[in-house]
Protein backbone atom coordinates (compact mmCIF):
# COMPACT_ATOMS: atom_id res chain seq x y z
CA UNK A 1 0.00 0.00 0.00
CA UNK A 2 2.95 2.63 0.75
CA UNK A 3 4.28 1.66 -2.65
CA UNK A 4 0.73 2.60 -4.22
CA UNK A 5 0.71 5.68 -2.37
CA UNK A 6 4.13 6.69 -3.20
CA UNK A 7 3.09 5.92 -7.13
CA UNK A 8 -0.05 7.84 -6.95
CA UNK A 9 2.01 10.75 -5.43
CA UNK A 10 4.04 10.67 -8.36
CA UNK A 11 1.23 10.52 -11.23
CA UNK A 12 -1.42 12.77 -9.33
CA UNK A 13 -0.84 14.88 -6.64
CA UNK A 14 1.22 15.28 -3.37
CA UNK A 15 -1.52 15.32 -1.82
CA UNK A 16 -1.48 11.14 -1.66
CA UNK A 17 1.31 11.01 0.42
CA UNK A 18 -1.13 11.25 3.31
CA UNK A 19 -2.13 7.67 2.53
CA UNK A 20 0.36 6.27 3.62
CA UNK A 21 -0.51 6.94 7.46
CA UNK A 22 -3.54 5.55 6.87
CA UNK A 23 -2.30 2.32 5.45
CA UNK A 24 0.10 1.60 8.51
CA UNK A 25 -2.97 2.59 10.74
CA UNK A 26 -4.82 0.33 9.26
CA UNK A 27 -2.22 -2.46 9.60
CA UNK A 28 -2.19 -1.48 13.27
CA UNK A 29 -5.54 -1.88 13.90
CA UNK A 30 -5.81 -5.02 11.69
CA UNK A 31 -2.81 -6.41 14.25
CA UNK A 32 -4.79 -4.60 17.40
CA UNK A 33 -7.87 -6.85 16.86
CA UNK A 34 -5.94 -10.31 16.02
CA UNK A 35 -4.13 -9.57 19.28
CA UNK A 36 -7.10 -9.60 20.99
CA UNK A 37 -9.22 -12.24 19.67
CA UNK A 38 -6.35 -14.65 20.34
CA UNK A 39 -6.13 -13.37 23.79
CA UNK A 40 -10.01 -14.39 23.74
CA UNK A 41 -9.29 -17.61 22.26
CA UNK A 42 -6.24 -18.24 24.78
CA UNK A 43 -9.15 -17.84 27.52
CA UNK A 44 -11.62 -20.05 25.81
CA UNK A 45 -9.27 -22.70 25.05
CA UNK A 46 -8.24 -23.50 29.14
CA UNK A 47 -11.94 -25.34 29.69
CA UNK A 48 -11.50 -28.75 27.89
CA UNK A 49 -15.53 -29.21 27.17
CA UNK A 50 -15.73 -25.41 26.10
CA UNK A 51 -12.77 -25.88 23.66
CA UNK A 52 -14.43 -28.40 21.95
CA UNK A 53 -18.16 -26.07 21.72
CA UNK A 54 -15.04 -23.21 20.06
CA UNK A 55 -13.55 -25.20 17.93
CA UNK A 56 -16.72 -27.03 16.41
CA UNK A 57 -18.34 -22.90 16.88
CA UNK A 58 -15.12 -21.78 14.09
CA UNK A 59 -15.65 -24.04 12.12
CA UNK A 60 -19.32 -24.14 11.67
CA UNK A 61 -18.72 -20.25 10.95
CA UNK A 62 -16.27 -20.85 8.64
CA UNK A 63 -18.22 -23.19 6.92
CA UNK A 64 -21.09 -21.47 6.87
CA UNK A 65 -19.18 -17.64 5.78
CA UNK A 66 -17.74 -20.26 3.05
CA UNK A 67 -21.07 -21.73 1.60
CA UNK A 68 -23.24 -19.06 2.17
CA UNK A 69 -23.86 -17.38 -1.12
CA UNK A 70 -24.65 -20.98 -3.06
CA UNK A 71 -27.02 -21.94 -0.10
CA UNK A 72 -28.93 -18.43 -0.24
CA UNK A 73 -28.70 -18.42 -3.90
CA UNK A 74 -29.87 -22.66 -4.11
CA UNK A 75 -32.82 -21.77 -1.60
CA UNK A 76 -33.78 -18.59 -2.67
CA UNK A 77 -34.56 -19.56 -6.69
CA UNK A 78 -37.94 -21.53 -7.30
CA UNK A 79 -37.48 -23.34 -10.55
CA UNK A 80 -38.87 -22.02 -13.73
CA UNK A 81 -41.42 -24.18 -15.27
CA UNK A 82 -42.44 -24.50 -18.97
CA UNK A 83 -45.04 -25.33 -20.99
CA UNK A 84 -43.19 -28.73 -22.20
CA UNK A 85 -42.52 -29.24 -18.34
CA UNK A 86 -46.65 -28.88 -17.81
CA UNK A 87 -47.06 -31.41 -21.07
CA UNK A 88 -45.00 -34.18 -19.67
CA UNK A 89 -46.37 -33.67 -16.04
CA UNK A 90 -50.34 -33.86 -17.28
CA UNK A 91 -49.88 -36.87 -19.80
C-alpha cells in the first residue's frame, strides 16, 4: 500500500502522500484486533468441554461464511417451469 501511495504521489498529486498513514494505521488496527481475539481464544481454550463447543463454533462459521452465497442463492430460486414441463407432467 505505501508503494501505491508513493506511485499515486508521483502521477497525481502530493496530496497522496497522506495515505500512507492511513495504510500503517490500518495495519495497526488489523494487528490490534488479532491480538485480541487470540487473547479471547487463549481464555476459551483453558476449559476442555468449552474448547471443543469453540472449535466445532469456528468451524461451523467458517463453513457457513464459506457456503453461504450458493445456499442463499440454491434456496432462494424456485425453478422455472415450462409449458413442455406442464405437457409431460399432465400426460
Amino acid at each position: 500500500m505505501t508503494g501505491l501511495a508513493i506511485g499515486l504521489a508521483i502521477g497525481r498529486d502530493i496530496a497522496m502522500l497522506l495515505l500512507i498513514p492511513l495504510a500503517f494505521a490500518m495495519i495497526f488496527m488489523v494487528t490490534a484486533w488479532t491480538y485480541c481475539l487470540r487473547g479471547w481464544l487463549a481464555a476459551m481454550m483453558t476449559n476442555p468441554r468449552r474448547r471443543r463447543a469453540v472449535i466445532m463454533g469456528i468451524t461451523l462459521a467458517f463453513i457457513l461464511l464459506a457456503q453461504g452465497r450458493i445456499f442463499i442463492s440454491t434456496c432462494s430460486t424456485a425453478p422455472i417451469r415450462t409449458t413442455t414441463d406442464q405437457k409431460l407432467w399432465t400426460t
